[in-house]
N, C-alpha and C. Protein backbone atom coordinates (compact mmCIF):
# COMPACT_ATOMS: atom_id res chain seq x y z
N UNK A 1 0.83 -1.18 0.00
CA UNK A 1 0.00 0.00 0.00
C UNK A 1 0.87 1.24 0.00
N UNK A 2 1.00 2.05 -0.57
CA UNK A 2 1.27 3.36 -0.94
C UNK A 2 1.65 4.16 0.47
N UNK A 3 2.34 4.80 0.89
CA UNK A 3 2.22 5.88 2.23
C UNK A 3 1.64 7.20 1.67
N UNK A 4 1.64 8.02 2.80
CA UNK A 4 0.98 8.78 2.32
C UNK A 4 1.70 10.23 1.48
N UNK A 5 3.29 10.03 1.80
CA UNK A 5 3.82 11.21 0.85
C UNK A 5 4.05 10.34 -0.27
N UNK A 6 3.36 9.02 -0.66
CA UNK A 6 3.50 8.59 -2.04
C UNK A 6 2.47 9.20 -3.00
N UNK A 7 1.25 9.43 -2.48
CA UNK A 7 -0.01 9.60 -2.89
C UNK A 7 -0.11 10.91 -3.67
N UNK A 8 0.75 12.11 -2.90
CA UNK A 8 0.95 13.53 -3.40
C UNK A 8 -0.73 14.32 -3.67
N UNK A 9 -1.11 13.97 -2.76
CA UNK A 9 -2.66 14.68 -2.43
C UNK A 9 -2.51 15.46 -1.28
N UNK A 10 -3.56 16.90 -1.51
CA UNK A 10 -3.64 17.77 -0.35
C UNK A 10 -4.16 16.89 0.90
N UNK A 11 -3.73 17.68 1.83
CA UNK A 11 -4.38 16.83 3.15
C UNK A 11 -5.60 16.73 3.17
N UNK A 12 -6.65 17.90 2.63
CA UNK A 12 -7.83 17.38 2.81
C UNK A 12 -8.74 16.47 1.74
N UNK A 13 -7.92 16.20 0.95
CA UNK A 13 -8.11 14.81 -0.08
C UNK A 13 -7.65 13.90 0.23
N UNK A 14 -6.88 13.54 1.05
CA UNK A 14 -6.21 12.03 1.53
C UNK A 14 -7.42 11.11 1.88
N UNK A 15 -7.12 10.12 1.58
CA UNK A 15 -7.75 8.92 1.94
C UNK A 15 -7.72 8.56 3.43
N UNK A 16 -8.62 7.57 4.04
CA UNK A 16 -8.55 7.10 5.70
C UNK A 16 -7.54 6.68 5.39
N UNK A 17 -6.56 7.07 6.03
CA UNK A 17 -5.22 6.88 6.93
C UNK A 17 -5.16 6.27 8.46
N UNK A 18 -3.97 5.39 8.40
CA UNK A 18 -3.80 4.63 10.07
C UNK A 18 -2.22 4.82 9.85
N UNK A 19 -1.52 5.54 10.61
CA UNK A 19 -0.23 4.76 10.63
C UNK A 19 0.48 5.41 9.78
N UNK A 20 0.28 6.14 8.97
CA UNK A 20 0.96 6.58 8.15
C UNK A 20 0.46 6.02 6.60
N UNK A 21 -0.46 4.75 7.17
CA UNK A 21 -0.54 3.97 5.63
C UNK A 21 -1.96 4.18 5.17
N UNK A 22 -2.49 3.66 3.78
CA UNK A 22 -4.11 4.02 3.43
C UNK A 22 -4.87 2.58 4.10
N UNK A 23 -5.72 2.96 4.29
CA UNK A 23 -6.60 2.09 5.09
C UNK A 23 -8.07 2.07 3.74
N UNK A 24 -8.64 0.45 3.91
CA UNK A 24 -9.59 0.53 3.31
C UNK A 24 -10.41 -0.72 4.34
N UNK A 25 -11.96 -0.06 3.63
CA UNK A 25 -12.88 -0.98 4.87
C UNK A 25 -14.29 -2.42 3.95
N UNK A 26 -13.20 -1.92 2.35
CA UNK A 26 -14.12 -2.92 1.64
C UNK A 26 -12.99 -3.14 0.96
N UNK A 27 -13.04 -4.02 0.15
CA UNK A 27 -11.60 -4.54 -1.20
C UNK A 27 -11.87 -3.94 -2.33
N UNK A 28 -13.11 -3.08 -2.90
CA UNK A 28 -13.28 -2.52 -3.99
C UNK A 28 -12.63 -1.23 -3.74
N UNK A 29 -12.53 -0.56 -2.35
CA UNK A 29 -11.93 0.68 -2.10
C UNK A 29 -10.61 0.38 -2.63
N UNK A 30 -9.70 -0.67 -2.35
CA UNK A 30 -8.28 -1.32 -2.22
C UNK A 30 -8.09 -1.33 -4.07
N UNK A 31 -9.26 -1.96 -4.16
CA UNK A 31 -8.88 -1.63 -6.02
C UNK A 31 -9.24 -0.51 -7.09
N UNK A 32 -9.91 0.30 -6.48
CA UNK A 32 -10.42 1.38 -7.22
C UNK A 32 -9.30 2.06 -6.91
N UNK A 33 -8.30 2.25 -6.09
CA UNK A 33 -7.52 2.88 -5.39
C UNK A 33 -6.09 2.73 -6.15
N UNK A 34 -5.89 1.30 -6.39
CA UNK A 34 -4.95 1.14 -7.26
C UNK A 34 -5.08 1.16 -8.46
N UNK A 35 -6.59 0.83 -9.13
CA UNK A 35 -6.39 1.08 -10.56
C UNK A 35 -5.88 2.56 -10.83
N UNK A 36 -6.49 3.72 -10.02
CA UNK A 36 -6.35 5.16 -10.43
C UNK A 36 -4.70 5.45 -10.77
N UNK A 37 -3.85 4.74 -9.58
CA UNK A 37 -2.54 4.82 -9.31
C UNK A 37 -1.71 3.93 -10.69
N UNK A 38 -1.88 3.05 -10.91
CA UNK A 38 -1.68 2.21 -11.89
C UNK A 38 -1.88 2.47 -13.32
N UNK A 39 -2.91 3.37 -13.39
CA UNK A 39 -3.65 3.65 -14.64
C UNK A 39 -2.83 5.13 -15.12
N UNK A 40 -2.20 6.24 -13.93
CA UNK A 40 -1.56 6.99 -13.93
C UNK A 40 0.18 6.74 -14.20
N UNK A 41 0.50 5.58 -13.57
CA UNK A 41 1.57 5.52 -14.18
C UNK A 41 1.69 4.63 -15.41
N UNK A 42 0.86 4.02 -15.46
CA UNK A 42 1.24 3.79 -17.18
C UNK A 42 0.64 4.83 -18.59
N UNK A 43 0.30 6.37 -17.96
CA UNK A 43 0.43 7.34 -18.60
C UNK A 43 -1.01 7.52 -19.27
N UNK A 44 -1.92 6.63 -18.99
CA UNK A 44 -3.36 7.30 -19.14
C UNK A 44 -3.88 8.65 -19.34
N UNK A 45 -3.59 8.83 -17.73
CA UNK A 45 -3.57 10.39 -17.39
C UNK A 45 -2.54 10.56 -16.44
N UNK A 46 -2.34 12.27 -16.25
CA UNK A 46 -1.19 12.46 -15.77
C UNK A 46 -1.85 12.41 -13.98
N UNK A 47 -1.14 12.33 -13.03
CA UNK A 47 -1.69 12.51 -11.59
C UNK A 47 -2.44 13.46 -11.01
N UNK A 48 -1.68 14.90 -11.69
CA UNK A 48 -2.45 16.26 -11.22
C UNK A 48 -3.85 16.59 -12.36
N UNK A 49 -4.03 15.29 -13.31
CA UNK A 49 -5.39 15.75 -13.60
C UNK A 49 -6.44 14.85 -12.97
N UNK A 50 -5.90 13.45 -12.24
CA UNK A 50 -7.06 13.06 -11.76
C UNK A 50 -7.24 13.89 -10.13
N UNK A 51 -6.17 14.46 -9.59
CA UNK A 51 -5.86 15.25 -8.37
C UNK A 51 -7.27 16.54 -8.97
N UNK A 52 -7.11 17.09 -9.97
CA UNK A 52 -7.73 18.37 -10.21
C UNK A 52 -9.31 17.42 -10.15
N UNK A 53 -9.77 16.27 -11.08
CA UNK A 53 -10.80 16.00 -10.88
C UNK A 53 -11.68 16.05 -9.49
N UNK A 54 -10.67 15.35 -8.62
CA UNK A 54 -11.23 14.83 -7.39
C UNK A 54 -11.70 16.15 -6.87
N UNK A 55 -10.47 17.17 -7.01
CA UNK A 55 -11.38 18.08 -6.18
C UNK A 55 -12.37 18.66 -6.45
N UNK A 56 -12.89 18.81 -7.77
CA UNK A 56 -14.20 19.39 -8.16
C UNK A 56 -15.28 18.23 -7.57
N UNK A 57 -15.22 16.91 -7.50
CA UNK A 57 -15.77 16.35 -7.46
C UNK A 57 -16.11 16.47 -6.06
N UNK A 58 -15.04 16.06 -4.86
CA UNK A 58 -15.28 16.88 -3.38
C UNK A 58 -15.95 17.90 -3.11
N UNK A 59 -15.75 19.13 -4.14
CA UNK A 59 -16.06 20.44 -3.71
C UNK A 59 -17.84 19.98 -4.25
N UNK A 60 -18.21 19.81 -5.44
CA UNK A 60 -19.08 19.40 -5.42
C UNK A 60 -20.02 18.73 -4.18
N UNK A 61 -19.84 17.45 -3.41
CA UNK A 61 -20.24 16.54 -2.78
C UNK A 61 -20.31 17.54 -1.63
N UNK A 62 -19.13 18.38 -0.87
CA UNK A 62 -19.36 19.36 -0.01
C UNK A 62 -20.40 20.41 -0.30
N UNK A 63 -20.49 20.86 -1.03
CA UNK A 63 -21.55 21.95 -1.66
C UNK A 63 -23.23 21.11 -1.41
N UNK A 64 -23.09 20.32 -1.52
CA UNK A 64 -24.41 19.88 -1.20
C UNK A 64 -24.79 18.96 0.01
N UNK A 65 -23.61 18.64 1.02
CA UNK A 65 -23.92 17.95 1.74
C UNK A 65 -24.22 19.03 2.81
N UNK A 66 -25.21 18.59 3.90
CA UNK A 66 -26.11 19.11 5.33
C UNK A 66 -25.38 18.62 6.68
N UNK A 67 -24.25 17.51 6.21
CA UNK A 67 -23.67 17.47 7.84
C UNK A 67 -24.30 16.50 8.27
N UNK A 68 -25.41 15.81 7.82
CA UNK A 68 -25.60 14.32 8.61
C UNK A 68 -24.96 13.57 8.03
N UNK A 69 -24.19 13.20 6.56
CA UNK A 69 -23.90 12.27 6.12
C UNK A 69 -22.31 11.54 6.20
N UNK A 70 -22.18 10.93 6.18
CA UNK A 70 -20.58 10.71 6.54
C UNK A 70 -20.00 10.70 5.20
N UNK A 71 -18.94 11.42 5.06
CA UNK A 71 -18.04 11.52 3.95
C UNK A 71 -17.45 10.09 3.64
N UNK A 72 -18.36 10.34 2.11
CA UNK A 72 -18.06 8.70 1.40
C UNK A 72 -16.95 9.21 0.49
N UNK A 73 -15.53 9.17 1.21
CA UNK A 73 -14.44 9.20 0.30
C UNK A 73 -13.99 8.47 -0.78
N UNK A 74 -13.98 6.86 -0.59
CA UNK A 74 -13.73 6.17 -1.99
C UNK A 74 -15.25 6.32 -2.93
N UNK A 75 -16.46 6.46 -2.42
CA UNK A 75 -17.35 6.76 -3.81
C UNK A 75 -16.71 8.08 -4.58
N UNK A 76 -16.10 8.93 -3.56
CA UNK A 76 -15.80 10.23 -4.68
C UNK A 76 -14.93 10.15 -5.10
N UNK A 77 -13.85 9.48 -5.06
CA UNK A 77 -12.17 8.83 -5.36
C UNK A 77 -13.25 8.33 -6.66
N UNK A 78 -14.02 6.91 -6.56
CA UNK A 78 -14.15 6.47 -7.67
C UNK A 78 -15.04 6.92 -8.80
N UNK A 79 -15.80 7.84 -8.47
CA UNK A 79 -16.56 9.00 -9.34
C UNK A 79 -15.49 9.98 -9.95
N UNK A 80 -14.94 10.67 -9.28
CA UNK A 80 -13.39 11.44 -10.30
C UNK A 80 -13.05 10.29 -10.49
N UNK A 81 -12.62 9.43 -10.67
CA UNK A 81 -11.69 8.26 -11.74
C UNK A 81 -12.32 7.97 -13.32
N UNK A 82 -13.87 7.62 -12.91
CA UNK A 82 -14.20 7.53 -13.63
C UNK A 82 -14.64 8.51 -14.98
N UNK A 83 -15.05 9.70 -14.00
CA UNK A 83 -15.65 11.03 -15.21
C UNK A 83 -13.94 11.13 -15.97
N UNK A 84 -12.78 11.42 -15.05
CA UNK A 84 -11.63 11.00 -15.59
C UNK A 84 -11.67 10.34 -17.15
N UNK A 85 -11.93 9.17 -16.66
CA UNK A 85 -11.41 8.09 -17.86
C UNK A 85 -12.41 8.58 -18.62
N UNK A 86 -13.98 9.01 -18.67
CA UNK A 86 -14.85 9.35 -19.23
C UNK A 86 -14.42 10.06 -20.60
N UNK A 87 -13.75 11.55 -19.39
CA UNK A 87 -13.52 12.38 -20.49
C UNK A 87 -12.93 12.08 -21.51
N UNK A 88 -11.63 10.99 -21.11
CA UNK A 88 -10.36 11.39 -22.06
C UNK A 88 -10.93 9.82 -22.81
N UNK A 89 -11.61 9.67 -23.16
CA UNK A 89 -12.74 8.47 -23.73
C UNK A 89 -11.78 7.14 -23.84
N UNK A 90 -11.06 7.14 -22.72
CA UNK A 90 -11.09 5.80 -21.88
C UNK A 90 -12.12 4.44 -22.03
N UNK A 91 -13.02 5.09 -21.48
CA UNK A 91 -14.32 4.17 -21.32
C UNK A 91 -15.32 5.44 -21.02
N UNK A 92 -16.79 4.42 -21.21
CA UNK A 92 -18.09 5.19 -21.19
C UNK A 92 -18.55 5.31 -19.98
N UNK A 93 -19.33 6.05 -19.70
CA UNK A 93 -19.85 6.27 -17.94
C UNK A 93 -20.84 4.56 -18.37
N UNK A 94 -21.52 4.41 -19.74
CA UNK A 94 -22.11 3.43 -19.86
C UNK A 94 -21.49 1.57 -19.52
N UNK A 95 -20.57 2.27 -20.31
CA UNK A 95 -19.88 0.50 -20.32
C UNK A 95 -19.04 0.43 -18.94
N UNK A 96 -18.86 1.42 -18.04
CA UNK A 96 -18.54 1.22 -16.78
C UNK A 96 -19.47 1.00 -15.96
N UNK A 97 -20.67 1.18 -16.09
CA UNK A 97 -21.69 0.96 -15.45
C UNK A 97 -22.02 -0.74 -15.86
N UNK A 98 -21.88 -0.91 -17.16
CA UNK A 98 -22.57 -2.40 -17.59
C UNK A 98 -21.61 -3.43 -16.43
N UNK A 99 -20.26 -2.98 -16.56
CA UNK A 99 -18.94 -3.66 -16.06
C UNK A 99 -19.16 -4.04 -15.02
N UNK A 100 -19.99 -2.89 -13.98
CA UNK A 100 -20.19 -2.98 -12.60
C UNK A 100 -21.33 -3.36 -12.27
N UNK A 101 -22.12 -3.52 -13.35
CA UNK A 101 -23.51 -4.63 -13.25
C UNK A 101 -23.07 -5.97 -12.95
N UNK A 102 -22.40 -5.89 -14.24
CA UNK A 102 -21.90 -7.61 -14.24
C UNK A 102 -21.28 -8.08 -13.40
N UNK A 103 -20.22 -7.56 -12.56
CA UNK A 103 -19.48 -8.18 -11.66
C UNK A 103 -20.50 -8.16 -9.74
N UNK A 104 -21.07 -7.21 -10.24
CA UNK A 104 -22.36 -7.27 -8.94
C UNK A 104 -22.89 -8.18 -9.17
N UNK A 105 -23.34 -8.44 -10.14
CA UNK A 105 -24.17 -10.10 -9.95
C UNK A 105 -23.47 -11.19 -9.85
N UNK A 106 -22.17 -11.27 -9.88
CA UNK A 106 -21.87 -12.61 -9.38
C UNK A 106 -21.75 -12.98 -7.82
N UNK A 107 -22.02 -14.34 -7.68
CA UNK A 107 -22.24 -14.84 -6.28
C UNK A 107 -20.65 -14.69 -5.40
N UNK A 108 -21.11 -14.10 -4.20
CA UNK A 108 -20.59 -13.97 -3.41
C UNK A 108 -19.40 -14.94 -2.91
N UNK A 109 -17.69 -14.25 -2.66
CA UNK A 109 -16.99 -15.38 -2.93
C UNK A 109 -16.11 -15.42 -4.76
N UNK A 110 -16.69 -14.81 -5.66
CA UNK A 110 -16.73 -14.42 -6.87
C UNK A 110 -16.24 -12.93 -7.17
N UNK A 111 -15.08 -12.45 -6.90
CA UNK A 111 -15.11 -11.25 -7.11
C UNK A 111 -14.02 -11.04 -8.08
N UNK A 112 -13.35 -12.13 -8.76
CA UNK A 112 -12.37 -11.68 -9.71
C UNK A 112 -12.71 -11.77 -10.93
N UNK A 113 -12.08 -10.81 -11.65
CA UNK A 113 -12.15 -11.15 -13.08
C UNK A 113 -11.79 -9.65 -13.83
């Protein structure tokens, strides 16, 4: 797992942190997390444009949140990833959606592929 002066995100974009290291509380966080990282260094996109996404995407999610809700950091990690890849026509908001149909329906125990 990455530390956190690997990540090169403002502090108030960092991910749950323990220790110095990223912490995740499901395994899709753990991989949405590395595809972004992975997908950046093999030159997709550069870091400071999925960095610039996220934060519109934060500032967004802040702009409309009331304070009861708990900050769902990897949904907004994986929402900038995706409008990301969107833009630079990567993939479709569609066929990422079909992707994540399909792998939701398989039975539990089933999560690779």
């Amino acid at each position: 797992m990455p530390h956190y002066e690997e990540i090169g995100l403002a502090p108030d974009l960092l991910p749950p942190m323990a220790n110095g290291e990223v912490v995740f509380d499901a395994p899709w966080q753990g991989r949405v997390f590395g595809m972004a990282i992975a997908l950046s260094e093999a030159g997709v996109f550069a870091w400071s444009e999925f960095q610039e996404r996220l934060i519109e995407v934060v500032g967004s999610w802040d702009a409309r949140a009331d304070g009861t809700q708990a900050y769902p950091y990897y949904e907004l990690f994986a929402r900038a990833l995706s409008d990301l890849l969107a833009l630079k026509g990567v993939v479709t908001d569609r066929a990422l959606a079909d992707r994540i149909d399909e792998l939701a329906a398989r039975p539990h125990g089933h999560d690779h592929g």
